[in-house]
N, C-alpha and C. Protein backbone atom coordinates (compact mmCIF):
# COMPACT_ATOMS: atom_id res chain seq x y z
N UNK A 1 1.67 -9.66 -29.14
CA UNK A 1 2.10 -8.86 -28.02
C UNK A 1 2.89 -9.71 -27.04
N UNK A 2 2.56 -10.99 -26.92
CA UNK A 2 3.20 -12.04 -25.68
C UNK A 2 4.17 -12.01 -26.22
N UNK A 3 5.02 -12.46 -28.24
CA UNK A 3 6.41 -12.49 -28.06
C UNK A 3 6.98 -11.22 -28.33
N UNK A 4 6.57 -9.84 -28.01
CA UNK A 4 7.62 -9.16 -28.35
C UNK A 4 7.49 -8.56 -26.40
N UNK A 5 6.57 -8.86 -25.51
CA UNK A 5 6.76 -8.85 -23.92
C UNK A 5 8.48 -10.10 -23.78
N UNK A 6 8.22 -11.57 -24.64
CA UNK A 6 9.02 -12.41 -24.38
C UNK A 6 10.19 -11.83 -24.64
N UNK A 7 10.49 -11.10 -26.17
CA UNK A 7 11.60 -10.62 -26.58
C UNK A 7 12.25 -9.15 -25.79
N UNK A 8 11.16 -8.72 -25.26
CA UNK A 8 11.64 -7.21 -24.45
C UNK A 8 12.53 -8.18 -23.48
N UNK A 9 11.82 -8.74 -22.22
CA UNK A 9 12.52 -9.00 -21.36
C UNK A 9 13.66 -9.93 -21.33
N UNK A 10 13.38 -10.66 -22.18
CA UNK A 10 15.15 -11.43 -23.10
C UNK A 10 16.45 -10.46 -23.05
N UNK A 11 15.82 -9.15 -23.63
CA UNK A 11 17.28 -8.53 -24.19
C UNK A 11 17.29 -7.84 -22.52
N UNK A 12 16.27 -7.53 -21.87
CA UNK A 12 16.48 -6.43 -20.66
C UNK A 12 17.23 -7.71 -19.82
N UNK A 13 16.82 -9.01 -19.83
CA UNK A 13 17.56 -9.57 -18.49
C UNK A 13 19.34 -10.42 -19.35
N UNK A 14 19.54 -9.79 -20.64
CA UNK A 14 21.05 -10.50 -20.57
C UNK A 14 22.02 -9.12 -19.76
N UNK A 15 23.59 -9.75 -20.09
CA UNK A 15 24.20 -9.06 -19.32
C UNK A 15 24.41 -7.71 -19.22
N UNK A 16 24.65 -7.17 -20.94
CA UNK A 16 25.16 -5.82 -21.04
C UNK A 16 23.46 -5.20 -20.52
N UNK A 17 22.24 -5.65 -20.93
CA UNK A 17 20.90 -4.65 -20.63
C UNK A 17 20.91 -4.85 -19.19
N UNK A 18 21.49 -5.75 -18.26
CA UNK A 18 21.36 -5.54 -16.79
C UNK A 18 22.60 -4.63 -15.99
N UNK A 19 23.27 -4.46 -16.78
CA UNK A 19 24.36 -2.93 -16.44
C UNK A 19 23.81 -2.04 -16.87
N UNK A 20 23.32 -1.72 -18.05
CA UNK A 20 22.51 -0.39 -18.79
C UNK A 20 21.63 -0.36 -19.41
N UNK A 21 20.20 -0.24 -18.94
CA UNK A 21 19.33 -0.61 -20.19
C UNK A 21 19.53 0.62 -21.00
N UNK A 22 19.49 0.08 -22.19
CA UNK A 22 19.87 0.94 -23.08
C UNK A 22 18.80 1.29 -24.38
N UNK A 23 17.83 2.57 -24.43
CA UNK A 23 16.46 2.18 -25.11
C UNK A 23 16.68 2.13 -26.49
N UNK A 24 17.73 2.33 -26.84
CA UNK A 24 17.92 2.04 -29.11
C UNK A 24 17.64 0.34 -28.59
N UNK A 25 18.65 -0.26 -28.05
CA UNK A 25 18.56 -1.70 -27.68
C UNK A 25 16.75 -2.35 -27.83
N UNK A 26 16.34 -1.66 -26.54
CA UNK A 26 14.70 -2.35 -26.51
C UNK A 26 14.35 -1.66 -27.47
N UNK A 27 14.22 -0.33 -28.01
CA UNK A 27 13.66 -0.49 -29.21
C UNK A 27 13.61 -1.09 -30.00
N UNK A 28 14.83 -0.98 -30.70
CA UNK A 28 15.01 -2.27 -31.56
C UNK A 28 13.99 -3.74 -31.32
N UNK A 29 13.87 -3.77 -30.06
CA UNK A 29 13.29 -5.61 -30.35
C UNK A 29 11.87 -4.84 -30.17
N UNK A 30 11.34 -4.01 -30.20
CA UNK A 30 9.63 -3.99 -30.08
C UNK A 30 9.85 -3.43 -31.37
N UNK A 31 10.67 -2.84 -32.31
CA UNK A 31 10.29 -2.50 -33.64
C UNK A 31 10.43 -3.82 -34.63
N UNK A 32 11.07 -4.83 -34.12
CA UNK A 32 11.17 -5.81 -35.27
C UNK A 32 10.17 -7.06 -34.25
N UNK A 33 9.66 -6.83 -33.62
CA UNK A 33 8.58 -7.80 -32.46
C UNK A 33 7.33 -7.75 -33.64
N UNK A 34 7.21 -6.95 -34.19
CA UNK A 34 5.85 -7.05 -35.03
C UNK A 34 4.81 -5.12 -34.85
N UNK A 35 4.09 -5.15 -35.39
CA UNK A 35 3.50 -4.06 -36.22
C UNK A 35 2.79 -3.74 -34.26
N UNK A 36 2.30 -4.45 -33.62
CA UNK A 36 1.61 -3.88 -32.40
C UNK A 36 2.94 -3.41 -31.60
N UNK A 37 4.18 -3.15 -31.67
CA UNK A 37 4.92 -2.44 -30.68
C UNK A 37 5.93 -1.43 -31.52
N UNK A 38 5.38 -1.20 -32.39
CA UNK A 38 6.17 -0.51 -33.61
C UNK A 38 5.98 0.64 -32.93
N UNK A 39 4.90 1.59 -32.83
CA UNK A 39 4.71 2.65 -31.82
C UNK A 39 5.21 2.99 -31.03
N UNK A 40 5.64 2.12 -29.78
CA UNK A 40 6.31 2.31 -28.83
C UNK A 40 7.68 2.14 -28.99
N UNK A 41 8.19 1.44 -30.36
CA UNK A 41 9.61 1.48 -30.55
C UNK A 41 10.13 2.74 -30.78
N UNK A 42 8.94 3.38 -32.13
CA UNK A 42 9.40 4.86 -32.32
C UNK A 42 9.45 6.15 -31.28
N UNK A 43 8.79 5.60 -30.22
CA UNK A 43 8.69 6.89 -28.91
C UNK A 43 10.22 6.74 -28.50
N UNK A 44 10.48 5.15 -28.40
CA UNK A 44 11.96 4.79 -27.23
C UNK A 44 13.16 5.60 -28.49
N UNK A 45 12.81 5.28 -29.94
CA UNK A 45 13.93 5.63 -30.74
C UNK A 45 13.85 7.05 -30.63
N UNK A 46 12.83 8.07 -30.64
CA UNK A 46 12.97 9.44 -30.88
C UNK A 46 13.33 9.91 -29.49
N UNK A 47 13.53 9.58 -28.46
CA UNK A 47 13.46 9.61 -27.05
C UNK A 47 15.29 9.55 -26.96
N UNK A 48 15.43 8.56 -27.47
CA UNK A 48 16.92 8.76 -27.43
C UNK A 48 17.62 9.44 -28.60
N UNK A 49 17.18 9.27 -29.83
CA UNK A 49 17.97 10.10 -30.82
C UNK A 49 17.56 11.77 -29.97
N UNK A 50 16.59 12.14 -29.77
CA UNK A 50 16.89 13.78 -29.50
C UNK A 50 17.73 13.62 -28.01
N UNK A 51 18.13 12.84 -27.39
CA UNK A 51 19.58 13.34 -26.44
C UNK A 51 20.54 12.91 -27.30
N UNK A 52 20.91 12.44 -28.76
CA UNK A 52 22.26 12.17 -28.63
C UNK A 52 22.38 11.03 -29.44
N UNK A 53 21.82 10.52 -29.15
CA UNK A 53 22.08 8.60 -30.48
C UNK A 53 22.05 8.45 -31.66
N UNK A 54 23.19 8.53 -32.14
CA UNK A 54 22.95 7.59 -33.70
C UNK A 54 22.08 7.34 -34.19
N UNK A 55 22.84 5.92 -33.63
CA UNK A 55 22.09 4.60 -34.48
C UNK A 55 20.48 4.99 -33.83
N UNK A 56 19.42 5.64 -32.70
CA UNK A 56 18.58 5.69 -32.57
C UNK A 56 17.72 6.54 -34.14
N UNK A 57 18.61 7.80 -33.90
CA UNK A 57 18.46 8.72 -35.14
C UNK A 57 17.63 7.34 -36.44
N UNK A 58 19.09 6.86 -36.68
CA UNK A 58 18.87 6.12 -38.12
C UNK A 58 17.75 5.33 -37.90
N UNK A 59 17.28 4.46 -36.79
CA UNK A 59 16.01 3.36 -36.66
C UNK A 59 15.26 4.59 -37.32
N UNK A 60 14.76 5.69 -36.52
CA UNK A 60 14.06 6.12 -36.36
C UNK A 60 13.44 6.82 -37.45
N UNK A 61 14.82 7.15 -38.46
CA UNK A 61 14.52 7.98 -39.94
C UNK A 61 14.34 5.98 -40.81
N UNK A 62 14.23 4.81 -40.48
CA UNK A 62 14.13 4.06 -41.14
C UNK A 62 12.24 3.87 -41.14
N UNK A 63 12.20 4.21 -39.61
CA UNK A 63 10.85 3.63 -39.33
C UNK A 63 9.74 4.58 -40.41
N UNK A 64 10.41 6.31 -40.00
CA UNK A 64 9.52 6.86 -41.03
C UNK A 64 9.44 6.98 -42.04
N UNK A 65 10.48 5.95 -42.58
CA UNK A 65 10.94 5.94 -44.62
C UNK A 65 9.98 4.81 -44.66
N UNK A 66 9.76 3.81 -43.95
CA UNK A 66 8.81 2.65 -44.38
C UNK A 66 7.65 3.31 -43.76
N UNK A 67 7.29 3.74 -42.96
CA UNK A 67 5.62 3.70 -42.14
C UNK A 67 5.80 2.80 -41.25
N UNK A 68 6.85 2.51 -40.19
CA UNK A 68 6.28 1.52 -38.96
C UNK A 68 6.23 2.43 -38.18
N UNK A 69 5.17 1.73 -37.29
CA UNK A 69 4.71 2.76 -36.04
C UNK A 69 4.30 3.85 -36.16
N UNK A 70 3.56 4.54 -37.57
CA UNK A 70 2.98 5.37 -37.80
C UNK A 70 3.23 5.61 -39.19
N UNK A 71 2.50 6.78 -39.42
CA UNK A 71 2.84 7.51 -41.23
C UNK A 71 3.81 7.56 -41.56
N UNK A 72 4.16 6.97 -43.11
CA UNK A 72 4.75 7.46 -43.45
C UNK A 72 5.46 8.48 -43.86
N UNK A 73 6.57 9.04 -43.96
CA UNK A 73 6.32 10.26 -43.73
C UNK A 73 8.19 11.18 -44.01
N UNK A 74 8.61 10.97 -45.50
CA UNK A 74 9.75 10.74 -46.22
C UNK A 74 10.56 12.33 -45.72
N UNK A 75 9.72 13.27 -45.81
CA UNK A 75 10.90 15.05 -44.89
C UNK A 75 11.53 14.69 -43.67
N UNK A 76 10.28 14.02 -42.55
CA UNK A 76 10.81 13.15 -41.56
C UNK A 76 11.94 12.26 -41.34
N UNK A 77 11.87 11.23 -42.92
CA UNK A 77 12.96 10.14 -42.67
C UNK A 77 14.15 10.98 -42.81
N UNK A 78 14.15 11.60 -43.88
CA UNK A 78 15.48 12.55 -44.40
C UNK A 78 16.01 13.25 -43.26
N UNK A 79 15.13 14.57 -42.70
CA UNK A 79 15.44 14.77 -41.23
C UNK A 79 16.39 13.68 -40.13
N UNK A 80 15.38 12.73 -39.99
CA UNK A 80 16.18 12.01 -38.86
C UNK A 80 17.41 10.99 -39.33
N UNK A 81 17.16 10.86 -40.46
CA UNK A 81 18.45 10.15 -40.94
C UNK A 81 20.05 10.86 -41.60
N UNK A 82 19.66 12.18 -41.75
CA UNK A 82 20.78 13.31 -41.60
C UNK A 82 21.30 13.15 -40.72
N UNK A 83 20.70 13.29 -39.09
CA UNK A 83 20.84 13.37 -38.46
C UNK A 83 21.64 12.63 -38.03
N UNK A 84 21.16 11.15 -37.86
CA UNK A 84 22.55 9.96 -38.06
C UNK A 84 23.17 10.20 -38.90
N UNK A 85 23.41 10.44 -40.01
CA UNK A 85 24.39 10.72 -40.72
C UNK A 85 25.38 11.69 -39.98
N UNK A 86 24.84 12.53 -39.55
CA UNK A 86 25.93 13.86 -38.91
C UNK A 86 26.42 13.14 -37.83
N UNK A 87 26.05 12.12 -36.99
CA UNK A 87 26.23 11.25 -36.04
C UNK A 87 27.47 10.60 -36.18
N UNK A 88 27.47 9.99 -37.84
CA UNK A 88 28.97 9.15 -38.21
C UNK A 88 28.10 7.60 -38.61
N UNK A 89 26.66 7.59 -38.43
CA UNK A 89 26.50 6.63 -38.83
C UNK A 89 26.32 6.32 -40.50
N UNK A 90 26.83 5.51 -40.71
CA UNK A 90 27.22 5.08 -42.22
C UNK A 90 26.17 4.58 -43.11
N UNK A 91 25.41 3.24 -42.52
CA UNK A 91 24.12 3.25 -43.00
C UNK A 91 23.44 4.32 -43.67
N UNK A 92 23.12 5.20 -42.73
CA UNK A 92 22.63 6.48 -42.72
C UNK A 92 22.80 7.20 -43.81
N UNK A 93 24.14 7.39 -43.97
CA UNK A 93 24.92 8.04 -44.37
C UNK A 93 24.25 7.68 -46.41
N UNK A 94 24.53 6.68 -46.15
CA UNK A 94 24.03 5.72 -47.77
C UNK A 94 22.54 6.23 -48.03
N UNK A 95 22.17 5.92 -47.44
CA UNK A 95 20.58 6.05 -47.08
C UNK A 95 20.31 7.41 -47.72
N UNK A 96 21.11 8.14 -46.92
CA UNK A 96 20.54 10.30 -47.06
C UNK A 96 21.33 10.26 -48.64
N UNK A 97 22.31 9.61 -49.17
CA UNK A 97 22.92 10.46 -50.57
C UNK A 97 21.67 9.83 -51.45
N UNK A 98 21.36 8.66 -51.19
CA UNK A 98 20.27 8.04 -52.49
C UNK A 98 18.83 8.77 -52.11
N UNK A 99 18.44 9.03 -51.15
CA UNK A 99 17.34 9.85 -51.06
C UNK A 99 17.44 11.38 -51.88
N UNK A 100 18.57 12.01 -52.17
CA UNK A 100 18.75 13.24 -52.11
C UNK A 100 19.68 13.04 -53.85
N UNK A 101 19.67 11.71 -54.27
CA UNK A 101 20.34 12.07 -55.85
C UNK A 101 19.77 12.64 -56.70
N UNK A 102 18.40 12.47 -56.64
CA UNK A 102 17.38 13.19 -57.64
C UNK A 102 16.98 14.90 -57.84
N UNK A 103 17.06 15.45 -56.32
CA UNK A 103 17.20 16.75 -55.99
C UNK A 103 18.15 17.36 -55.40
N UNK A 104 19.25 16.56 -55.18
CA UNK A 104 20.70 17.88 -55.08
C UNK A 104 22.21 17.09 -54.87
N UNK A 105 22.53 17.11 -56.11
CA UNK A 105 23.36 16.22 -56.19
C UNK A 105 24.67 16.15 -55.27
N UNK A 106 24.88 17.73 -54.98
CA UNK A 106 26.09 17.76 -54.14
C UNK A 106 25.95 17.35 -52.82
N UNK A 107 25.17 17.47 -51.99
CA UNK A 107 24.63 17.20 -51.14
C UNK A 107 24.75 15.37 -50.63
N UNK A 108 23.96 14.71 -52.32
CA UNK A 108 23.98 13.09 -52.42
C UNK A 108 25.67 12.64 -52.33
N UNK A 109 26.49 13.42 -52.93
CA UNK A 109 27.96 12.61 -53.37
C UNK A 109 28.27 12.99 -52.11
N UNK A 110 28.19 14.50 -51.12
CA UNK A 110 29.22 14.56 -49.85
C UNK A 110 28.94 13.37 -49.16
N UNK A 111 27.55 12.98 -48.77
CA UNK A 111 27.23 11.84 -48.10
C UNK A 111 27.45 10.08 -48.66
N UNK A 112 27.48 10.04 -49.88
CA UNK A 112 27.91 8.91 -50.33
C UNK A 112 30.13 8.97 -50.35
N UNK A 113 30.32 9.92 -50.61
CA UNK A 113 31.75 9.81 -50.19
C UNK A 113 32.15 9.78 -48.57
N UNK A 114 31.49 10.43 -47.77
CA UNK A 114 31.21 10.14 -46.36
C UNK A 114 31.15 9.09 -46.09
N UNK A 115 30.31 8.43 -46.26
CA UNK A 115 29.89 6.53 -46.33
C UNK A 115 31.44 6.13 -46.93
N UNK A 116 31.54 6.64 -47.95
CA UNK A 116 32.75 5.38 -48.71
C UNK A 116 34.07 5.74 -47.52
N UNK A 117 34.45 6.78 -46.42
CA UNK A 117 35.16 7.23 -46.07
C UNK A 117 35.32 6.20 -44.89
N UNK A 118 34.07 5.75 -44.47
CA UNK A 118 33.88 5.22 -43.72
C UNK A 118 34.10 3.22 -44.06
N UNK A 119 34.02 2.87 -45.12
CA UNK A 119 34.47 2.15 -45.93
C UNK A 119 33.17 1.23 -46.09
N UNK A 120 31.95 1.83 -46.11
CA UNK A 120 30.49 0.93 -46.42
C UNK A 120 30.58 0.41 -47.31
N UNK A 121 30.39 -0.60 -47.50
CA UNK A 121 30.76 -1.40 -48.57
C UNK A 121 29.45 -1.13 -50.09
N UNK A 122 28.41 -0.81 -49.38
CA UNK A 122 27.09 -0.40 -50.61
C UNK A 122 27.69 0.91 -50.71
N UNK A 123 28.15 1.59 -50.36
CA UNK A 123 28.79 3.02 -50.76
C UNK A 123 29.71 3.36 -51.70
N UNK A 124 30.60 2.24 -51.45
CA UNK A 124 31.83 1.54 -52.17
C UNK A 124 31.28 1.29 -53.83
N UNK A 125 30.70 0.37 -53.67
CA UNK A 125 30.16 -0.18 -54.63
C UNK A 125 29.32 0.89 -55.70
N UNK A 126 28.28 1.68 -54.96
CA UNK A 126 27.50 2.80 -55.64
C UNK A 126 28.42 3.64 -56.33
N UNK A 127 29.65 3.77 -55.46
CA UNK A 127 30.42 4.87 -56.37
C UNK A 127 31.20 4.68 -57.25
N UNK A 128 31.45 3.14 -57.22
CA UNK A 128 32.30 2.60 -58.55
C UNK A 128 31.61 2.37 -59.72
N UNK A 129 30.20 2.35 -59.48
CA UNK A 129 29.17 2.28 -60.85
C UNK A 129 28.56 4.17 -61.01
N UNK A 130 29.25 4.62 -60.29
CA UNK A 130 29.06 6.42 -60.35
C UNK A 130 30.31 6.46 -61.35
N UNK A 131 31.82 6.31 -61.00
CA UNK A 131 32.30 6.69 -61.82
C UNK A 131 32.72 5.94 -63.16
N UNK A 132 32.04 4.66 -63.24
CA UNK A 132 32.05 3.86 -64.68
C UNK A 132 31.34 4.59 -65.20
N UNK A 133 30.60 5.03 -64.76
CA UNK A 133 29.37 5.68 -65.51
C UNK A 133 29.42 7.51 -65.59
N UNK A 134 30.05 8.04 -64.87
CA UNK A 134 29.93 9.22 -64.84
C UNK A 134 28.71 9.96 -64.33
N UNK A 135 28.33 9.29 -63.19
CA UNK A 135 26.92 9.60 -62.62
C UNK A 135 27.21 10.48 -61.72
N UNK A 136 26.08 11.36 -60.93
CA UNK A 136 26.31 11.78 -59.65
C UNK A 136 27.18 13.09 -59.67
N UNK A 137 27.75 13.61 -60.34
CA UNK A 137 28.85 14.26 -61.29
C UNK A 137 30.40 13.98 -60.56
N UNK A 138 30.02 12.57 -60.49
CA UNK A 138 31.78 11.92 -60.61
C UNK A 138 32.40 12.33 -62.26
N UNK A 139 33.36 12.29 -62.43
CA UNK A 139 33.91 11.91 -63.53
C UNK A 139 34.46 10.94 -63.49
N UNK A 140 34.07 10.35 -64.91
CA UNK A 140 33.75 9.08 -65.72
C UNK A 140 35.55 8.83 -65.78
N UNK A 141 35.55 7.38 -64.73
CA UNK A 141 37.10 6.91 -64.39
C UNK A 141 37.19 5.44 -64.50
N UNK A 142 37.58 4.74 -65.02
CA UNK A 142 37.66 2.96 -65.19
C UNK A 142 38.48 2.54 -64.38
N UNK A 143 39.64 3.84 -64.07
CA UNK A 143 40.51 2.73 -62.99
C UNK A 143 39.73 3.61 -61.73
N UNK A 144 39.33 4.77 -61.24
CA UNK A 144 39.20 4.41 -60.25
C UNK A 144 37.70 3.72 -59.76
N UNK A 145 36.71 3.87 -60.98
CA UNK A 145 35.93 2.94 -60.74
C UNK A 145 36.51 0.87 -60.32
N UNK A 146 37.23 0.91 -60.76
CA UNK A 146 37.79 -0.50 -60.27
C UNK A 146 38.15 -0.66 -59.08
N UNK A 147 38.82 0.34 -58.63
CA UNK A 147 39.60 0.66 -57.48
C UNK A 147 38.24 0.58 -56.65
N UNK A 148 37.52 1.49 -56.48
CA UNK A 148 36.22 1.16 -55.65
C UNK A 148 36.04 0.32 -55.52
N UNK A 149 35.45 -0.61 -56.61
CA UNK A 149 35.07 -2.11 -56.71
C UNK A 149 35.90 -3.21 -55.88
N UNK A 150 37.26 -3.01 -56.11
CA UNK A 150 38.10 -3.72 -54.94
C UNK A 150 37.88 -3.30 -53.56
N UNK A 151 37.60 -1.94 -53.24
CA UNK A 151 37.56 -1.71 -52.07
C UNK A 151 36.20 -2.40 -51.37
N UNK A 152 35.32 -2.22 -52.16
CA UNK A 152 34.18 -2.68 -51.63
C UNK A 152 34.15 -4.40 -51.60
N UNK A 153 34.66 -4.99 -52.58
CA UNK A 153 34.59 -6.60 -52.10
C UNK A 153 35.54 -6.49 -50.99
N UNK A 154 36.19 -6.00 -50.42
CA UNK A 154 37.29 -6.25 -49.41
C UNK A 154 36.20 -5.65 -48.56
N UNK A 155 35.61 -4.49 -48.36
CA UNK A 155 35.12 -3.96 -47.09
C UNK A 155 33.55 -4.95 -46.81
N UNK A 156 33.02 -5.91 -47.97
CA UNK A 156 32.22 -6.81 -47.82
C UNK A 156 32.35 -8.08 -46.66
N UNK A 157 33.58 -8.15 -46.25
CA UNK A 157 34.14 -9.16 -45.58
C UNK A 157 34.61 -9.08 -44.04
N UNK A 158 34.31 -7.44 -44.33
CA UNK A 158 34.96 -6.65 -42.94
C UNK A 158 33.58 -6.26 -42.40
N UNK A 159 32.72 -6.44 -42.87
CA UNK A 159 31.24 -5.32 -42.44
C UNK A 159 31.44 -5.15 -41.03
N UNK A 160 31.42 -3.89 -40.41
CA UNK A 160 31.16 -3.81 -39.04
C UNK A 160 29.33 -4.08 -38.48
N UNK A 161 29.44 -4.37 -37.39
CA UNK A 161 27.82 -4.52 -36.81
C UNK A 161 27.03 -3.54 -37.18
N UNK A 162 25.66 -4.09 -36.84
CA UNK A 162 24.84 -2.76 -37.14
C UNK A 162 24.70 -2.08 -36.03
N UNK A 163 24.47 -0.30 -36.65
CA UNK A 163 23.91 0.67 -35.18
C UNK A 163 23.65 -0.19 -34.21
């Protein structure tokens, strides 16, 4: 509990958290502080994803795909990680098509082409072994499976930050 008090007030007293505290921000450090502030990360993340946040959304559908800060609890993750997804977050975005390949495929490819639109590089990649393979109901393409494959070592190099 002392280092994730140390790590709260770290991020609250640099510059950008003393213009705005911003709660995805402190969440974030009490969800990766350790298993005793996991709880209170998921109140700050659901607190802000229902006004509006992303990247809160996505912590928040991550926390309930693993079980931090409470049950696990996979309708939940899907829920809140749609949600980032509808947001524009990309992660997310990856996240909701592989959850959803097994039970509805159209659904999995809009969101994995979403991701690749966005140029995620694991998106990239997933879909160039979709259409080597003819998975997902891509049709089975060698060049543009390659073509992916280039895109994605190139967008490997570019990664934008996380949420």
């Amino acid at each position: 509990m002392m280092l994730a008090n140390l790590l709260l007030a770290a991020a609250l007293a640099s510059p950008v958290a003393a213009a705005a505290p911003d709660a995805t921000a402190q969440a974030k450090v009490l969800m990766r502080a350790g298993v005793a502030t996991q709880p209170q990360a998921r109140i700050l993340f659901e607190q802000a994803a229902e006004q509006g946040s992303g990247p809160a959304a996505y912590y928040l559908g991550l926390m309930h795909k693993n079980g931090m800060g409470g049950p696990q609890d996979s309708a939940a993750a899907l829920r809140w990680l749609e949600r980032a997804a509808q947001r524009g977050v990309a992660p997310a975005m990856f996240i909701v098509a592989n959850m959803l390949a097994d039970t509805d495929e159209a659904r999995a490819r809009y969101w994995l082409d979403a991701a690749c639109d966005r140029d995620y590089p694991e998106a990239l990649q997933q879909k160039s072994v979709a259409l080597a393979e003819g998975l997902m109901g891509y049709a089975h393409s060698e060049e543009l499976s390659f073509l992916y494959l280039k895109m994605a070592t190139h967008a490997m190099g570019h990664r934008p930050p996380e949420p």
